[in-house]
Protein backbone atom coordinates (compact mmCIF):
# COMPACT_ATOMS: atom_id res chain seq x y z
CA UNK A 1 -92.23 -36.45 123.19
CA UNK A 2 -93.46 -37.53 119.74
CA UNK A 3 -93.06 -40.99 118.64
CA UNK A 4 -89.66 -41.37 116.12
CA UNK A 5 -92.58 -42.26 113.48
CA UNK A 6 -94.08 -38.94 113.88
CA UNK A 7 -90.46 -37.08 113.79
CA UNK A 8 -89.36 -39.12 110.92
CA UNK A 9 -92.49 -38.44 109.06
CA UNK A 10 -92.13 -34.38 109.67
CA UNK A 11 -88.20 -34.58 108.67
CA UNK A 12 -89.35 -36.18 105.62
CA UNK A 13 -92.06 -33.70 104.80
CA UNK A 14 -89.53 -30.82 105.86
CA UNK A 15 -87.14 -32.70 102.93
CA UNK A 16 -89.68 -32.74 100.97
CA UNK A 17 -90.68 -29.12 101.21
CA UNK A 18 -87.03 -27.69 101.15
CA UNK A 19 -86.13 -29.87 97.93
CA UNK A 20 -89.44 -27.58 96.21
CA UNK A 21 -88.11 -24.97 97.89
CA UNK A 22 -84.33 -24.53 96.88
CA UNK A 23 -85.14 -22.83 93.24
CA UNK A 24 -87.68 -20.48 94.40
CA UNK A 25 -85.12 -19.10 97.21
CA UNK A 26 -82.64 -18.97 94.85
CA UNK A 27 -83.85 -16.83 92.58
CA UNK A 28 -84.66 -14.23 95.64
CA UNK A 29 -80.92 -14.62 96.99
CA UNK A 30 -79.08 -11.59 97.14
CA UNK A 31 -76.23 -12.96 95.41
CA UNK A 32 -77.55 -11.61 92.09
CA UNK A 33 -76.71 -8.15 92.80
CA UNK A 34 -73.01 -7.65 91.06
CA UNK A 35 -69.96 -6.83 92.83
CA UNK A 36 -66.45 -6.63 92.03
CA UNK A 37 -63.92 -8.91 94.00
CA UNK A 38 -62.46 -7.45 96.36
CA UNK A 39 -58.92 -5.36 95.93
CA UNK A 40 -57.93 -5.41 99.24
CA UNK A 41 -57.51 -8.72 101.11
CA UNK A 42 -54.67 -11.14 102.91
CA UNK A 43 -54.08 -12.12 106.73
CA UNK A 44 -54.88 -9.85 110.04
CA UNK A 45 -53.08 -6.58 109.85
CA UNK A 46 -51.05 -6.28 113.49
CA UNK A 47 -53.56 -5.15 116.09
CA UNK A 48 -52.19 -1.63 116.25
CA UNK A 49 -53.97 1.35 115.90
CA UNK A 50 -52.12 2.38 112.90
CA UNK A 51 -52.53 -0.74 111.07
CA UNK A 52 -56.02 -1.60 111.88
CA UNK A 53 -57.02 2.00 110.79
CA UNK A 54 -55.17 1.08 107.20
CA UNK A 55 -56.92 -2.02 106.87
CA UNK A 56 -60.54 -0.11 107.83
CA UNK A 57 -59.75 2.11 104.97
CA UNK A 58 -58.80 -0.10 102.20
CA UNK A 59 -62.16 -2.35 103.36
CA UNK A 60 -63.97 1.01 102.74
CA UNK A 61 -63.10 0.95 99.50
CA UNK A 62 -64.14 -2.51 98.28
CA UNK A 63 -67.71 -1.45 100.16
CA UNK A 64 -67.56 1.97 97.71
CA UNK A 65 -67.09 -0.33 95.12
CA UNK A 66 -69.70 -2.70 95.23
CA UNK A 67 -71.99 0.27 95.70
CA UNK A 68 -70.92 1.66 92.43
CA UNK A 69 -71.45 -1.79 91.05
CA UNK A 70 -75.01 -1.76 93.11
CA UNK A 71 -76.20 1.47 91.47
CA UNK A 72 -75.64 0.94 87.99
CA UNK A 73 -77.55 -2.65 88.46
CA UNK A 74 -80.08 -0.73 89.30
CA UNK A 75 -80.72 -2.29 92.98
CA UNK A 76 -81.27 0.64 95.15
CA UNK A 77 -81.46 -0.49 98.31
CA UNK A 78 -78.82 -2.76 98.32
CA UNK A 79 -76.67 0.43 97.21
CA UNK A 80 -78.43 2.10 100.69
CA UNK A 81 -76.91 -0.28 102.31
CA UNK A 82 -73.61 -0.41 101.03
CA UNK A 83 -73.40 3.37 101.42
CA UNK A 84 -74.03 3.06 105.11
CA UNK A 85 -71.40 -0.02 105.79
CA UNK A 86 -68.99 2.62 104.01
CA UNK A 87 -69.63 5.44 106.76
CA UNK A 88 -66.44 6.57 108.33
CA UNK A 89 -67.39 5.07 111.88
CA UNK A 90 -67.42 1.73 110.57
CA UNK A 91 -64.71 -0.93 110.88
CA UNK A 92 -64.65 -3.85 108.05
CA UNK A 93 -61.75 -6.09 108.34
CA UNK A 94 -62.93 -7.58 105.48
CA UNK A 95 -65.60 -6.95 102.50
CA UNK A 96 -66.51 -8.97 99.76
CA UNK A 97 -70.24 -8.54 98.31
CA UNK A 98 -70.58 -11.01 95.88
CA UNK A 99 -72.62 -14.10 96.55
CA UNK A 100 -74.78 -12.37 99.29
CA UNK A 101 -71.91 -10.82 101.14
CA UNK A 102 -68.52 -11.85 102.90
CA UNK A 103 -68.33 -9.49 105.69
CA UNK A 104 -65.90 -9.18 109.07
CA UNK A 105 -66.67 -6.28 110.60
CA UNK A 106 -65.36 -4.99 114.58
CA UNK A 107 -66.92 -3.12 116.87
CA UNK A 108 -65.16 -1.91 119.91
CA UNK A 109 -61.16 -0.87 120.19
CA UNK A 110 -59.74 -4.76 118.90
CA UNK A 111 -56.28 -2.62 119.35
CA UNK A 112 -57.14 -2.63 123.13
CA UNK A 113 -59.39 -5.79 123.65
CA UNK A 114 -58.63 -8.10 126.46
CA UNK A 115 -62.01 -10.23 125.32
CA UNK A 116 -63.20 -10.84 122.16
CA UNK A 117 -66.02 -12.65 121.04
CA UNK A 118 -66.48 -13.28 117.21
CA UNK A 119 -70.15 -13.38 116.31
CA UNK A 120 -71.20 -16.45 113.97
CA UNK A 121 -74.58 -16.04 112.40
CA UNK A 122 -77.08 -18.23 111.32
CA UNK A 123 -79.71 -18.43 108.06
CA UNK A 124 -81.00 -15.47 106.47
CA UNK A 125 -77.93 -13.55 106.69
CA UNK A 126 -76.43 -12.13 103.90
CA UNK A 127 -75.99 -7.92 103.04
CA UNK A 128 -79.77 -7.17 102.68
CA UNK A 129 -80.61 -8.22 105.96
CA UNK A 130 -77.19 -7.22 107.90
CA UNK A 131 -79.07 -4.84 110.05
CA UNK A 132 -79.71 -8.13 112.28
CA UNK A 133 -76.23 -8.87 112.78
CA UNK A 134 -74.95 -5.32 113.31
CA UNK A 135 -77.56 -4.52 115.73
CA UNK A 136 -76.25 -8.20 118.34
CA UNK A 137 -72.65 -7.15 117.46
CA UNK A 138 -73.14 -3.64 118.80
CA UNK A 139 -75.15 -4.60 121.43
CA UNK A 140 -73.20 -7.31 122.87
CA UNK A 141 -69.56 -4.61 123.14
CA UNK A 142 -71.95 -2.22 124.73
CA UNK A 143 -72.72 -5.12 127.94
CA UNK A 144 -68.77 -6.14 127.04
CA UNK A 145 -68.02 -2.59 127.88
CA UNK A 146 -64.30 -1.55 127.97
CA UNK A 147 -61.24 -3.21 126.64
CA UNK A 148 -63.40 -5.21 124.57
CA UNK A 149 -64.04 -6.27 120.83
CA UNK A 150 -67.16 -7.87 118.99
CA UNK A 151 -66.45 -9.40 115.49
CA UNK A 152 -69.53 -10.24 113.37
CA UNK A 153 -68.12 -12.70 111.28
CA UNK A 154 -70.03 -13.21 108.15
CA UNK A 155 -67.61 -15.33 106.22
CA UNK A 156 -69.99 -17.84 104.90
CA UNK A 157 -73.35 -18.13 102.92
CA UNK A 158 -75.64 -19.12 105.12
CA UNK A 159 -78.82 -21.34 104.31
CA UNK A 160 -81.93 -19.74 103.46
CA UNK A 161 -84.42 -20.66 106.64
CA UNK A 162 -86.66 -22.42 103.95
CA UNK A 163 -83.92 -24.68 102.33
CA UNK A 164 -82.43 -27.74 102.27
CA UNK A 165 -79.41 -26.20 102.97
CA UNK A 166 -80.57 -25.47 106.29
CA UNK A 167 -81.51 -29.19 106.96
CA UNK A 168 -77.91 -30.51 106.40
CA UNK A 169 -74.21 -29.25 107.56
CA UNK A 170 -73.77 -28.34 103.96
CA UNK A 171 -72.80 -24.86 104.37
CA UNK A 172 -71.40 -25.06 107.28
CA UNK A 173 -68.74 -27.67 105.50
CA UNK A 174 -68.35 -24.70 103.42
CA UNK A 175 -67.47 -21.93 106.36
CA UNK A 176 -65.36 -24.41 108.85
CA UNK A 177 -61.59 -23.77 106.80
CA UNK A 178 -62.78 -19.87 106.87
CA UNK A 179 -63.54 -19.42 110.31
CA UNK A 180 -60.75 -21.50 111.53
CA UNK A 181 -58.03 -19.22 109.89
CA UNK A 182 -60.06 -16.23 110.97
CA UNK A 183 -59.95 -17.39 114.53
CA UNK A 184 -56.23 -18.74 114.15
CA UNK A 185 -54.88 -15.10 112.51
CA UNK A 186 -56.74 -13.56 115.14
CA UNK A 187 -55.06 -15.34 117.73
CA UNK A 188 -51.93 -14.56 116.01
CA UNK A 189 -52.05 -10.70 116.36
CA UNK A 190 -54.22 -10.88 119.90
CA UNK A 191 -52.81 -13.47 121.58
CA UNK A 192 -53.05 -11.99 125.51
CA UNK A 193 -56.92 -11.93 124.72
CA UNK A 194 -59.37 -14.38 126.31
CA UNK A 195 -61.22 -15.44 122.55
CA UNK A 196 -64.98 -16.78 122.54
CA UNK A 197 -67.19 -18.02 119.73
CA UNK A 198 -70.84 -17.11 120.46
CA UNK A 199 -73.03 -18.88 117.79
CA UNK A 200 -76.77 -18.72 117.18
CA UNK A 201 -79.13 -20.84 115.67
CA UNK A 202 -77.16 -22.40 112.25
CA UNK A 203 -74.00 -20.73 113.27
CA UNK A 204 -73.86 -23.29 115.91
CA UNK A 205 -73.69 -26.21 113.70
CA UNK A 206 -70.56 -23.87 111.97
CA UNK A 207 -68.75 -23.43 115.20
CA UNK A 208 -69.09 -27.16 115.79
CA UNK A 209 -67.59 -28.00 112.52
CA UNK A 210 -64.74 -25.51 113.22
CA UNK A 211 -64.46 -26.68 117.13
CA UNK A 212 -61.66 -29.39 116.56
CA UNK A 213 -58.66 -27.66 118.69
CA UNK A 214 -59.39 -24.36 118.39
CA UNK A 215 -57.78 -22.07 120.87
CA UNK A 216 -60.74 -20.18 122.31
CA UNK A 217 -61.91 -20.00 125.68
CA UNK A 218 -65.40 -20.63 125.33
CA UNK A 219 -67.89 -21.64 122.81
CA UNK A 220 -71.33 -20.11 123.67
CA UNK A 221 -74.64 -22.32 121.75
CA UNK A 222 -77.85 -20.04 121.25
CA UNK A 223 -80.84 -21.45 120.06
CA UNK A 224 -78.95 -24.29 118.42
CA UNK A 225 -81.00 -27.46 116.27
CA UNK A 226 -78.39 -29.55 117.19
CA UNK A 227 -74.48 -29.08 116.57
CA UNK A 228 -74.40 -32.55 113.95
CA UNK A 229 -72.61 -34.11 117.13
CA UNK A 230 -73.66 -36.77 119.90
CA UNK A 231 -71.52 -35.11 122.57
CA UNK A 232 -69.60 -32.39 123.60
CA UNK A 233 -66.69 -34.67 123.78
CA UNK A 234 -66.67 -35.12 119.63
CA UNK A 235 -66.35 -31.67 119.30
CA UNK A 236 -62.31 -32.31 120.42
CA UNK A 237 -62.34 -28.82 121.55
CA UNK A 238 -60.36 -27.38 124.68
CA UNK A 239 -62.83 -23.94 125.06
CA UNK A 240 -65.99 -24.88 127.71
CA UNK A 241 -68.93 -25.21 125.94
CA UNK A 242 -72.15 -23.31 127.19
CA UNK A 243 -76.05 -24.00 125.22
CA UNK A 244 -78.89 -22.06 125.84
CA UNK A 245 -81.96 -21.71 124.74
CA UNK A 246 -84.68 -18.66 125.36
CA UNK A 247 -88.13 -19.80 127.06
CA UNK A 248 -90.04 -18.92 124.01
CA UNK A 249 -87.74 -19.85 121.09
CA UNK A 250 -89.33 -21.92 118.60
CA UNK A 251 -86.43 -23.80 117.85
CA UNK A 252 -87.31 -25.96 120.70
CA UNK A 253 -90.01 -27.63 118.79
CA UNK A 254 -87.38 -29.19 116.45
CA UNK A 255 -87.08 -33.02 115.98
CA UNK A 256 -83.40 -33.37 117.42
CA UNK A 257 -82.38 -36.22 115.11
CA UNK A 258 -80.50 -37.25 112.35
CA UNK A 259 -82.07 -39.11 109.12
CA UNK A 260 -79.45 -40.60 106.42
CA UNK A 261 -81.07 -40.60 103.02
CA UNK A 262 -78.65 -41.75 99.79
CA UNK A 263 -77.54 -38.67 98.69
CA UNK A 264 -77.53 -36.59 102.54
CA UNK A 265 -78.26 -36.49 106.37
CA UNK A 266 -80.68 -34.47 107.43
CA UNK A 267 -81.31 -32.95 111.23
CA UNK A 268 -78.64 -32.30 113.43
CA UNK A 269 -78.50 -34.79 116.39
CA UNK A 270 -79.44 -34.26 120.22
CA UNK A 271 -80.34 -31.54 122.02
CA UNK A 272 -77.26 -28.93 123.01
CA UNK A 273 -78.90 -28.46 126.42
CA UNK A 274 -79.81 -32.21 127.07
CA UNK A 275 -77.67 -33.72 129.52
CA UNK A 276 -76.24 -36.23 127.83
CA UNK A 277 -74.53 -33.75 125.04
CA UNK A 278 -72.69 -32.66 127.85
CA UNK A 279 -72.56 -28.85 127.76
CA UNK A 280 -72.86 -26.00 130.68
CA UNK A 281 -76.18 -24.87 130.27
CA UNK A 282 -77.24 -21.46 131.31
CA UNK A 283 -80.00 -19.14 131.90
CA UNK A 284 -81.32 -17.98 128.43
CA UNK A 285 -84.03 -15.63 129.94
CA UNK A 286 -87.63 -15.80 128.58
CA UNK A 287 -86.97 -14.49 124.93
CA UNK A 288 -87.37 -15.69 121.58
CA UNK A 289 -85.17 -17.30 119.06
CA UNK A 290 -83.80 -13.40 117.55
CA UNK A 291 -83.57 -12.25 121.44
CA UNK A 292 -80.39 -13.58 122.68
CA UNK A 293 -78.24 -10.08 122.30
CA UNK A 294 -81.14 -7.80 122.66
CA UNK A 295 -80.05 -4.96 125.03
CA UNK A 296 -81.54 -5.22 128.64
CA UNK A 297 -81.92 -9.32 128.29
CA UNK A 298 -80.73 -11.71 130.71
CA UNK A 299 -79.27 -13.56 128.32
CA UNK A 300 -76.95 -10.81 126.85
CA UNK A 301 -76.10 -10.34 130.40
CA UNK A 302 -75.54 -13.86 131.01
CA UNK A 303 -73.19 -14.27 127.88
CA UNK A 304 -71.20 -11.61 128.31
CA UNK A 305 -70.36 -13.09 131.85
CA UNK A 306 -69.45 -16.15 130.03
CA UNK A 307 -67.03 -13.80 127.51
CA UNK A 308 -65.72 -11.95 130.56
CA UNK A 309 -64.58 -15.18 132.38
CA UNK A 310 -67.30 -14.80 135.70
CA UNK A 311 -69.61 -17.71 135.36
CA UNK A 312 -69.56 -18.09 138.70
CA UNK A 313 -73.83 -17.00 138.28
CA UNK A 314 -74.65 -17.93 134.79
CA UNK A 315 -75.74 -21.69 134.72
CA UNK A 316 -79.27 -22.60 135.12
């Protein structure tokens, strides 16, 4: 392991770097593509067919909308991509696309789920580079199979990779109160379902900061920095909580600490799947750190065990 001189050197470099950083990626955000706030918002519909078919609609329109808004800006490929969120076999709970995109979107019957996992992304995702998110979602309800619901929930802006923001638990401050009441509304109109939170990469810092009671079964880590947490115990969650980490992610070559400068902290804390944080770890196969839900892994096998319930096969 490399001396804490060493890591505290590279954090400080990485600091340095993301502070030059921050206006260059901010002028390339997506977030300056217009869109009109959204007309049709408010709490979970009831998880009826009826109702969640209303909802679907109205979301529909806000994605019409913002592709209107899209094409006269003259961004044509953000309008591309609009027009194919808006296709009739899609299923938005939610859409805002302002600031990079606000997005909830199901996949599976959530009128008939008995397990649902809700999807929590990490940096780099925003409307222009959905595809990412959409492709895990649908992926992971295919291995789910029947009775079952995926929700990509992309109901914060997440940190640019080369950022500050992506040093800190900045954003994910931002997201905790929004996934919360996503989570609690969801348990409101589903509340027979077993619930899990699978998280990758930044998202996992997110669903730590959201962990504090939550009523899910399980909390699922993938190719986490660090949660901003010592222990599982600090999370003050009842759901299990799994890590795991694929054989040739990169993120393993990440300084697990935590530096406090004046104005901010930077680094996350210990490893997820050291044993002293405390977590179940299982068998991430032998992929990288964008492989966790790709179909045919043994990882989207092994989480979708841990969604089902049968773990009785999934640690390492």
């Amino acid at each position: 392991m490399a001396s804490l001189p060493r890591m505290y050197h590279a954090l400080l470099a990485a600091f340095a770097g993301a502070v030059i950083a921050v206006p260059m990626s901010g002028m390339a955000r997506p977030a300056a593509v217009p869109a009109p706030a959204p007309a049709h918002a408010g709490p979970l519909p009831p998880a009826t067919a009826g109702a969640l078919a209303d909802r679907y609609a109205a979301s529909r329109e806000d994605i019409r909308a913002a592709e209107r808004m899209a094409s006269a800006h003259g961004d044509l490929t953000r309008a591309a991509a609009l027009r194919a969120m808006a296709e009739p076999d899609r299923s938005f709970l939610t859409f805002d696309g302002r600031d990079g995109g606000r997005t909830v979107e199901v996949f599976g019957d959530l009128a008939q789920a008995e397990r649902i996992a809700v999807l929590v992304p990490g940096s780099d995702t925003d409307l222009d580079r959905y595809g990412r998110l959409e492709s895990a979602a649908a992926a992971l309800v295919g291995q789910l199979g029947d009775k079952s619901a995926v929700i990509a929930w992309l109901g914060y802006a997440t940190p640019s990779t080369i950022s500050l923001g992506v040093l800190t638990t900045g954003r994910a401050d931002e997201a905790t109160g929004g996934l919360r009441r996503f989570v609690e509304e969801l348990r409101a109109v589903k509340p027979a379902a077993r619930t899990s939170l699978v998280c990758h990469s930044y998202g996992t810092v997110v669903c730590a900061r959201a962990a504090a009671d939550m009523a899910v079964s399980d909390i699922v880590l993938l190719g986490s920095p660090g949660t901003g947490y010592d222990t599982v115990a600090e999370l003050h969650t009842p759901a299990t909580v799994w890590a795991g980490r694929g054989a040739t992610d990169w993120i393993a070559n990440v300084p697990h600490f935590r530096l406090r400068f004046m104005v901010t902290t930077i680094g996350f804390g210990p490893d997820p799947l050291s044993p002293g944080f405390g977590a179940r770890v299982f068998d991430a196969g032998t992929g990288g750190h964008s492989d966790y839900l790709k179909p045919g892994s043994s990882s989207l096998a092994g989480i979708a065990r841990i969604i089902s319930g049968d773990t009785h096969d999934t640690r390492s």
